[in-house]
Protein backbone atom coordinates (compact mmCIF):
# COMPACT_ATOMS: atom_id res chain seq x y z
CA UNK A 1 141.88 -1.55 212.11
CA UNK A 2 141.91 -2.08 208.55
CA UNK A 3 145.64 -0.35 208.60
CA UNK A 4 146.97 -3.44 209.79
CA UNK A 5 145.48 -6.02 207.07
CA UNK A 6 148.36 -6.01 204.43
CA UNK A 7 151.05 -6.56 207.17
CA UNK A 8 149.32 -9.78 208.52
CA UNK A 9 148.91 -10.56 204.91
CA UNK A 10 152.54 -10.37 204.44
CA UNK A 11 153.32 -11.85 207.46
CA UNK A 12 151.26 -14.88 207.08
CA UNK A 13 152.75 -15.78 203.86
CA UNK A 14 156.48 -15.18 204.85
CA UNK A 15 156.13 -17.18 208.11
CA UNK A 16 154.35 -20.31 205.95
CA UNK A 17 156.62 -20.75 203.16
CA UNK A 18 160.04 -19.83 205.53
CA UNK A 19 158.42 -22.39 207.68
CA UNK A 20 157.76 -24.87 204.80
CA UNK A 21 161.60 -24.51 203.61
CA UNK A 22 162.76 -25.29 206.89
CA UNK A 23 160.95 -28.20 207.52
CA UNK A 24 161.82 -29.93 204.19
CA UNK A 25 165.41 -28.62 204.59
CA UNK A 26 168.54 -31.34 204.32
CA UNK A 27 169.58 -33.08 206.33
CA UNK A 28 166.07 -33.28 208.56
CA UNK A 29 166.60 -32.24 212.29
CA UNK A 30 164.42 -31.57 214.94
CA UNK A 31 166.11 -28.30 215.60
CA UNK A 32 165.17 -27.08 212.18
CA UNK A 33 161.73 -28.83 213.30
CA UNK A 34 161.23 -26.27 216.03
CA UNK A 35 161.79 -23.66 214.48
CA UNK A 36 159.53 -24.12 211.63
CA UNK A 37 157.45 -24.64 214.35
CA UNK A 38 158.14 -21.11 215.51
CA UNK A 39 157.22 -19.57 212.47
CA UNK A 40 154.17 -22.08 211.89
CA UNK A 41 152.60 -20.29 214.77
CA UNK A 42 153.20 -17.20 214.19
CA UNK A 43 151.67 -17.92 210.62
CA UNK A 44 148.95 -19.16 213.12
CA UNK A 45 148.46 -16.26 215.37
CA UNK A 46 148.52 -13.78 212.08
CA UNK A 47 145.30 -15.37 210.16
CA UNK A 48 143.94 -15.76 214.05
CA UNK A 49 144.40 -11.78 214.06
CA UNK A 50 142.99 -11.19 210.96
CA UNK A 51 139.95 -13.31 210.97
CA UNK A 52 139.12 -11.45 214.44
CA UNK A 53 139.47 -8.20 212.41
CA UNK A 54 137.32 -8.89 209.19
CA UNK A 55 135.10 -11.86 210.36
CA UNK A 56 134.61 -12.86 213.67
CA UNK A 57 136.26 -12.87 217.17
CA UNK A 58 137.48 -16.51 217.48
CA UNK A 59 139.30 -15.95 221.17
CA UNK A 60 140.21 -14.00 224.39
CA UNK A 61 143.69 -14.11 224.70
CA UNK A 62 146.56 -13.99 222.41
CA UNK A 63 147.67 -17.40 223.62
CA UNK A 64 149.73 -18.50 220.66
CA UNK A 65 152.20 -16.61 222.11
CA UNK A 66 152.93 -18.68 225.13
CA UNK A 67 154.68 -21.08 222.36
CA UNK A 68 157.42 -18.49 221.24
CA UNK A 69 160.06 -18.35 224.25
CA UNK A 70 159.68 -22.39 224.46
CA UNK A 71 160.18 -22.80 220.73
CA UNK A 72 162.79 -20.33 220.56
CA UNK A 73 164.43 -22.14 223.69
CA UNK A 74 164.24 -25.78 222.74
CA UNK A 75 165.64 -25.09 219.24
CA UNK A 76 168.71 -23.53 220.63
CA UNK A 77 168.99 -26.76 222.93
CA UNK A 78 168.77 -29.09 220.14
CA UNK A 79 170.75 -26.96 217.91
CA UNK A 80 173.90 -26.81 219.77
CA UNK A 81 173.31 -30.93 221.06
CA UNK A 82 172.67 -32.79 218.37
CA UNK A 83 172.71 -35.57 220.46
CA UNK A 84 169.34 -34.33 222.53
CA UNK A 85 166.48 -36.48 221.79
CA UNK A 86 162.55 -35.00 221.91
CA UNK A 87 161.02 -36.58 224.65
CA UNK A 88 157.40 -35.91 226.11
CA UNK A 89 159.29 -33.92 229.21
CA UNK A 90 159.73 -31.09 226.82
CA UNK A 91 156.15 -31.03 226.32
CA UNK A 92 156.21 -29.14 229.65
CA UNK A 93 157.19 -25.99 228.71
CA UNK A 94 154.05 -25.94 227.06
CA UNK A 95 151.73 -26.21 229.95
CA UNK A 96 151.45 -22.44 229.55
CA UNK A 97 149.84 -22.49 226.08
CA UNK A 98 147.54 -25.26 226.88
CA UNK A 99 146.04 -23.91 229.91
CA UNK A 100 145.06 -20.28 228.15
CA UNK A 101 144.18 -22.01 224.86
CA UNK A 102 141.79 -24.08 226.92
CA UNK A 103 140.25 -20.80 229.09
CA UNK A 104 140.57 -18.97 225.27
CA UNK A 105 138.02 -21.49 224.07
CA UNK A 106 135.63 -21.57 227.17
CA UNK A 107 135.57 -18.03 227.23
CA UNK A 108 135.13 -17.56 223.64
CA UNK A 109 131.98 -15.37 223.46
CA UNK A 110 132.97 -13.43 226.54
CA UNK A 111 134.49 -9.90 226.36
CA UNK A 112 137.69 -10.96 228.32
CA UNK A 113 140.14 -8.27 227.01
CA UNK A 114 139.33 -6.14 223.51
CA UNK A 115 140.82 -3.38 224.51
CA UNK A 116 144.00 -2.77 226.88
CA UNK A 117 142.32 0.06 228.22
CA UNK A 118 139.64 -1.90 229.93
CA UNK A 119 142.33 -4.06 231.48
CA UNK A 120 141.81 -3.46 234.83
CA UNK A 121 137.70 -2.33 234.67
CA UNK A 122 136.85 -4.17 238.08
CA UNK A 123 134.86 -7.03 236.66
CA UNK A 124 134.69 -10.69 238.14
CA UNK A 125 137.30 -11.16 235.00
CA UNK A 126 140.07 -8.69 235.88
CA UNK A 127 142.30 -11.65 238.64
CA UNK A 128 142.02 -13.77 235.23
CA UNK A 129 143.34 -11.19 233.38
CA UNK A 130 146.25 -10.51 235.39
CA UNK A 131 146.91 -13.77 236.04
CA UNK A 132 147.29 -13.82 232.12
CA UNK A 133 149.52 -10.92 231.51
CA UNK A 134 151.55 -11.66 234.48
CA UNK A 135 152.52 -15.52 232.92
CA UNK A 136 152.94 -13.78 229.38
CA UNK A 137 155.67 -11.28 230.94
CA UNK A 138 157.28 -13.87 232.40
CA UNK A 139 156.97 -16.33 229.80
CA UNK A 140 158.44 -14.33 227.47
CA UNK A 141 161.19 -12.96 230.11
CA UNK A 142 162.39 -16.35 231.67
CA UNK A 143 162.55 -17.99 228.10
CA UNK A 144 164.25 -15.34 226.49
CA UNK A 145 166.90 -14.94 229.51
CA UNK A 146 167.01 -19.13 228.65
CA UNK A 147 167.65 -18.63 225.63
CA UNK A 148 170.57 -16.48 226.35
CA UNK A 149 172.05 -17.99 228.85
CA UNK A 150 171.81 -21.36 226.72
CA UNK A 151 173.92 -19.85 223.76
CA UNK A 152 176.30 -18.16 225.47
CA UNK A 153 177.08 -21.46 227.36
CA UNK A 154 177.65 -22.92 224.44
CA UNK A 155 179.80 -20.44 222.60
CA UNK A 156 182.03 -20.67 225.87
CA UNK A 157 181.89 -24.97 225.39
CA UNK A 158 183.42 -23.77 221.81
CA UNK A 159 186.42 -22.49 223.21
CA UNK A 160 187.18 -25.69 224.37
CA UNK A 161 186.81 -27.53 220.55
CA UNK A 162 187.54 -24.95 217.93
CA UNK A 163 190.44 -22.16 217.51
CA UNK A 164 188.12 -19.71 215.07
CA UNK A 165 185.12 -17.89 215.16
CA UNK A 166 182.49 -17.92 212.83
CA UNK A 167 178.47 -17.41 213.07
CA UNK A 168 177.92 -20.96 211.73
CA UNK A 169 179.19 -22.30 214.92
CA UNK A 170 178.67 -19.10 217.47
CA UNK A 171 175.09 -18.44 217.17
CA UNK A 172 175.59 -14.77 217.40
CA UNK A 173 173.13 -13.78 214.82
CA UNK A 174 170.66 -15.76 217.08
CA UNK A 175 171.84 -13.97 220.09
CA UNK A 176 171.36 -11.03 218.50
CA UNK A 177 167.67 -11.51 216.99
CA UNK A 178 166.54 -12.84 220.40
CA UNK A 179 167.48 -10.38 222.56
CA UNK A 180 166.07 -7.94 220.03
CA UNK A 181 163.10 -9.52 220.09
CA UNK A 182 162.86 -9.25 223.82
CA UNK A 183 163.48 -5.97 223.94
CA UNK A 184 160.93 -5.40 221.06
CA UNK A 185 158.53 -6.94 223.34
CA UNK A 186 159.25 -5.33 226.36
CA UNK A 187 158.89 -2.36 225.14
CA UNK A 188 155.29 -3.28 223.95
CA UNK A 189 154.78 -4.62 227.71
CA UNK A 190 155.74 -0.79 228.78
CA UNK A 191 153.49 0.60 225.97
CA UNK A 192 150.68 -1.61 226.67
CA UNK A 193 151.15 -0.80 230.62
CA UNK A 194 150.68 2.76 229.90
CA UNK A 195 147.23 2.03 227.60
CA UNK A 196 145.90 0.11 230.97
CA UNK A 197 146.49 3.19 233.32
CA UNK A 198 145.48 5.40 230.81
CA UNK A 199 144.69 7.03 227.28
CA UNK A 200 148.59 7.52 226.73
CA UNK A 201 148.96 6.00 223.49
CA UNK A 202 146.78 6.39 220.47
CA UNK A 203 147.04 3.14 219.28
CA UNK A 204 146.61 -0.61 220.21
CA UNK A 205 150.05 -2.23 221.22
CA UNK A 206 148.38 -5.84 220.65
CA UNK A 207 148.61 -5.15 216.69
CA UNK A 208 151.70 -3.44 216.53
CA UNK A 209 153.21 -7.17 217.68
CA UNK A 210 151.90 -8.22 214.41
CA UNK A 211 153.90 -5.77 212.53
CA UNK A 212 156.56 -7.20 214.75
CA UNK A 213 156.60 -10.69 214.34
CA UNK A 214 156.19 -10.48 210.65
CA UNK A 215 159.80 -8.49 210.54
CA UNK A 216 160.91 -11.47 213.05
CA UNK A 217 159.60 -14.07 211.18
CA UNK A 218 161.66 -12.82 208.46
CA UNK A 219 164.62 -12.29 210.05
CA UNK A 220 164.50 -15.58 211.80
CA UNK A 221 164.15 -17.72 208.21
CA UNK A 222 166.65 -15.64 206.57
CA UNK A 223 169.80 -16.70 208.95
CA UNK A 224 167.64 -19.92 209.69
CA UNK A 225 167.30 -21.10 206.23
CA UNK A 226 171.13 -20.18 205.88
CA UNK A 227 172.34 -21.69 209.48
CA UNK A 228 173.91 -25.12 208.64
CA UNK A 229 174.17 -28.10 211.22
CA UNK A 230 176.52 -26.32 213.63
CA UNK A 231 178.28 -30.01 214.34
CA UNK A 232 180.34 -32.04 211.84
CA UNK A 233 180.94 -35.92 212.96
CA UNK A 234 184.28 -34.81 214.28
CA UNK A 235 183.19 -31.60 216.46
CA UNK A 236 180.09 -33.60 217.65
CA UNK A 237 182.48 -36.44 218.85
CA UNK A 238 185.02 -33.38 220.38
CA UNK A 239 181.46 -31.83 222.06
CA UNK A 240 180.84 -35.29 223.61
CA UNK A 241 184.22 -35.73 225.03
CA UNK A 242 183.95 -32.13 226.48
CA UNK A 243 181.23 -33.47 228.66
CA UNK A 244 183.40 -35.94 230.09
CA UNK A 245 185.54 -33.39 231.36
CA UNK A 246 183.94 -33.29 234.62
CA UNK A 247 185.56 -36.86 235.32
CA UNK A 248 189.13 -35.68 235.09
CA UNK A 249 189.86 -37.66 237.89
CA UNK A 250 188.55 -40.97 236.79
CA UNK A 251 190.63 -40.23 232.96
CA UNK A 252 193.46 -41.70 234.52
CA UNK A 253 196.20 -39.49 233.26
CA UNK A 254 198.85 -39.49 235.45
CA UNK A 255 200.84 -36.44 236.37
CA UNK A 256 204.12 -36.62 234.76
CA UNK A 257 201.80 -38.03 231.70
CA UNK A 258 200.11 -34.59 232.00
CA UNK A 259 203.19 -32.80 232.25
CA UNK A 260 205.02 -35.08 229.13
CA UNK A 261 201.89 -34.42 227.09
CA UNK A 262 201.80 -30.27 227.76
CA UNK A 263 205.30 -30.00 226.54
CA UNK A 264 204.74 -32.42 223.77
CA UNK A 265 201.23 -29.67 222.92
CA UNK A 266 203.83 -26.56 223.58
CA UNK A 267 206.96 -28.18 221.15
CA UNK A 268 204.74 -28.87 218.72
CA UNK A 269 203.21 -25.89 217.99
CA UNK A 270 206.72 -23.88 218.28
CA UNK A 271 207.99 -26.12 215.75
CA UNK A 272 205.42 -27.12 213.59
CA UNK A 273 202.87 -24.10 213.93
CA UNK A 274 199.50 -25.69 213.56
CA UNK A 275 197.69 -22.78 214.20
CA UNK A 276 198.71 -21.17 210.68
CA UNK A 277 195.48 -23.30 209.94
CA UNK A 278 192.40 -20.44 210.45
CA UNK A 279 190.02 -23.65 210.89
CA UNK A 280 192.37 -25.74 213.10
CA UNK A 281 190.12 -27.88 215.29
CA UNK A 282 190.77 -29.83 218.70
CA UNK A 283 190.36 -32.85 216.40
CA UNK A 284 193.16 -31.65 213.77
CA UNK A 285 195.44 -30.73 216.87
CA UNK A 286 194.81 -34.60 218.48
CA UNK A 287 195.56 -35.87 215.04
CA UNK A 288 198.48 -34.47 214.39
CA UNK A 289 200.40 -35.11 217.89
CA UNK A 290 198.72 -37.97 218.92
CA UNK A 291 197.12 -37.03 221.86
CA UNK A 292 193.23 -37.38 222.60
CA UNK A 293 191.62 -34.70 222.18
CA UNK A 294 189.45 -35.59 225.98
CA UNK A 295 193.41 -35.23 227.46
CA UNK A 296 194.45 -32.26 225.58
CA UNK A 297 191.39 -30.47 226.56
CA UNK A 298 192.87 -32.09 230.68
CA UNK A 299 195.99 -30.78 230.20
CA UNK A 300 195.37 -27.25 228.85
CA UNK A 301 192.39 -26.47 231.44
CA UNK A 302 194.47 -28.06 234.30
CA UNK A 303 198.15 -27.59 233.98
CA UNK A 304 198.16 -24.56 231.46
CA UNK A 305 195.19 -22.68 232.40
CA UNK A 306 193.63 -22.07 229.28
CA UNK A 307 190.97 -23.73 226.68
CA UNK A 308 191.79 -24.56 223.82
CA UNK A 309 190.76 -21.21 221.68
CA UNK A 310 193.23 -19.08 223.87
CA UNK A 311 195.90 -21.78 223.63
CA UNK A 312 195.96 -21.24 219.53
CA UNK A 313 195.03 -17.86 219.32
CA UNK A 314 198.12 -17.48 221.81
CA UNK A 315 200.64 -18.29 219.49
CA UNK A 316 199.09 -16.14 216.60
CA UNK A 317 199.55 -13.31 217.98
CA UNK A 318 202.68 -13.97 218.81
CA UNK A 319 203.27 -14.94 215.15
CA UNK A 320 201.31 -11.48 214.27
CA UNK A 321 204.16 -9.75 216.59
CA UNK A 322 206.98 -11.58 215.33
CA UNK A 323 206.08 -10.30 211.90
CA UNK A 324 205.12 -6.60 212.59
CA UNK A 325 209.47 -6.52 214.05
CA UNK A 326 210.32 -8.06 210.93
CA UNK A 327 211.12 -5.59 207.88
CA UNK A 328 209.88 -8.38 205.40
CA UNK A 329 206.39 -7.70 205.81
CA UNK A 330 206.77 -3.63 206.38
CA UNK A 331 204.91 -3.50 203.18
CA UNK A 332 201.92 -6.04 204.34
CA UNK A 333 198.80 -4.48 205.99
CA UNK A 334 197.75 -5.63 209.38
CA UNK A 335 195.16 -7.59 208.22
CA UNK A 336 196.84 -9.50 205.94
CA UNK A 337 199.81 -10.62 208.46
CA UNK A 338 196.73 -11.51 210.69
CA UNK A 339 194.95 -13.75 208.12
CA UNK A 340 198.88 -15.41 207.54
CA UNK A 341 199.35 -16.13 211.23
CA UNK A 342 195.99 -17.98 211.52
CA UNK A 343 193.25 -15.56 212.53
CA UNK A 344 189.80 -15.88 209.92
CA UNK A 345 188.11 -12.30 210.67
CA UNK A 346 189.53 -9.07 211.30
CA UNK A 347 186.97 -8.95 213.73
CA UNK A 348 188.06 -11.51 216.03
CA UNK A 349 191.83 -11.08 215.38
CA UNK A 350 191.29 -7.40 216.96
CA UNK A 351 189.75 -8.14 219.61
CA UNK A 352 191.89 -11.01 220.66
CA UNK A 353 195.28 -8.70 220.16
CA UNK A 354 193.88 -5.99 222.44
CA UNK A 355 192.91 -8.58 224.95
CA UNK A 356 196.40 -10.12 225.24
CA UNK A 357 198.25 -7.37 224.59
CA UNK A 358 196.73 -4.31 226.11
CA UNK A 359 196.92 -2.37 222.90
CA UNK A 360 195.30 -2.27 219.15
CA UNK A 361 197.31 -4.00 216.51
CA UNK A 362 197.93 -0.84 214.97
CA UNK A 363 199.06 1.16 218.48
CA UNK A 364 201.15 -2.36 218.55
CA UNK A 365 202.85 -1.97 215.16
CA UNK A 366 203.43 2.33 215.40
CA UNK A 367 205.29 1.36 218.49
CA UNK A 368 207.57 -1.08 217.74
CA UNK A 369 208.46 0.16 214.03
CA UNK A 370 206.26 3.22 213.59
CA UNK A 371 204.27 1.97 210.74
CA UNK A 372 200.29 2.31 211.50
CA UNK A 373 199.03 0.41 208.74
């Protein structure tokens, strides 16, 4: 067991100084709270671990762990709602944790679970221990499926306030780190599963999550330490009024208002081309034609049928096909007619051409003038 020593020493001093930055990081939210939080415990669980290894055993269950799918959750709530205030109902979600803690303690000097392959040894302890697993699968699966659903919700809310993509505001790195870490635990579930049946595996999944949530603990105060509040003063104002698009029919607008305002939207950006701007935001848009941005966000959903990232993203790519059929920029590259007509990745400006159009930009551009690149 000594193997595993030097990674909880690691890990115990990455997840306490990450979690120190965060928590002292400017400007002070309770998102960045949380997730200090997150890595507080898992500093937490790690010198658990390793006192049980070299001292003594201190508990049953691993039940820090009921804390990471709530942690994870809540600060991906109060990251993309600013707004959200902390309120003893989010205490809740960790009934879980208090309720094992608790039997952890009582329990203390009883041989609960040492070893995965006495899981299911048919003592008057094995309906507690299955009870236990059973809530840590699930913990771990409804949070994480939460946590999911929770950012991809809000990347779709985006469409509705900004005309870019970026990771600042899109969360994808967290998307991606939390579904890995699902899967990273799942598969420990399906390792551990096969240790209870029988002598499959030569090792111990418990400690191989240790080697785990040290890498996790990393990754997650790498992009978190990085990951700026997602919401300016004008986008949080823009996120509010996107609530109140559910009362369309209290706004008021009448219908030839809606129909004087969507040509208004449509002459304007023909004439004036708004979306040249890469960071153009509903905001910049109600600025410049006088329209609130609550009743553009009306008229585009209602009478045009799109939000307000297609709307913009429409018109640069006609922009981008304008310029590919005009022998001025023969000599550009794709990319850099994208980046002119508005678009801020290569990445996005892809994947957006191929959506409208059927066809990559450079299938596009061969066709119409036989020039690839």
């Amino acid at each position: 067991m000594t193997g595993i020593e030097p990674v909880l020493y690691i890990g115990i001093s990455q997840s306490f100084f990450a979690g120190l930055l965060i928590s002292t990081k400017k400007p002070v939210t309770t998102a960045n709270r949380l997730l200090a939080a997150w890595l507080f415990m898992i500093c937490i669980e790690l010198i658990s671990a390793l006192i049980n290894i070299t001292v003594l055993e201190m508990y049953s269950f691993y039940f820090v762990a009921f804390t990471y799918g709530p942690l994870l959750y809540l600060y991906v709530k109060f990251m993309t709602d600013p707004e959200r205030k902390f309120n003893w109902f989010s205490l809740l979600h960790f009934i879980p944790f208090a309720v094992f803690f608790a039997v952890s303690v009582i329990f203390r000097s009883v041989p609960l679970m040492r070893d995965l392959r006495t899981f299911f040894v048919p003592d008057r302890f094995i309906s507690l221990r299955i009870v236990y697993g059973s809530c840590f699968f699930l913990s771990v699966t409804i949070y994480s499926i939460l946590t999911f659903l929770n950012i991809r919700q809000h990347q779709n809310n985006l469409k509705n306030l900004i005309s870019y993509t970026s990771d600042v505001v899109t969360l994808n790195w967290l998307k991606v780190i939390s579904i890995s870490f699902y899967l990273a635990f799942l598969i420990l579930f399906v390792l551990g599963g096969l240790n209870m049946i029988g002598n499959f595996i030569p090792f111990d999944p418990y400690f191989v999550i240790f080697g785990l949530l040290t890498v996790f603990s990393f990754a997650f105060s790498l992009y978190g330490i990085k990951q700026p509040v997602i919401f300016d003063e004008e986008l949080r104002q823009s996120a509010e009024e996107k609530k109140e698009t559910e009362k369309y029919s209290k706004s008021g607008l009448k219908e030839d208002q809606a129909e004087e305002y969507l040509n208004l939207l449509i002459s304007y950006m023909e004439k004036e081309k708004p979306y040249l701007d890469r960071n153009l935001t509903i905001h910049d848009l109600a600025s410049l034609t006088g329209i609130s941005r609550h009743h553009i966000t009306q008229v585009l959903n209602e009478k045009y049928n799109r939000n307000f990232f297609t709307f913009i993203n429409e018109y640069r790519v006609k922009d981008v096909i304008a310029r590919f059929s005009n022998p001025k920029f023969n000599n550009y590259t794709i990319l850099a007619i994208a980046l002119d007509a508005g678009f801020n990745s290569k990445t996005t400006f892809n994947s957006i051409f191929k959506n409208q159009t059927g066809l990559t930009p450079s299938r596009y551009r061969g066709k119409m003038t036989g020039i690839s690149g």
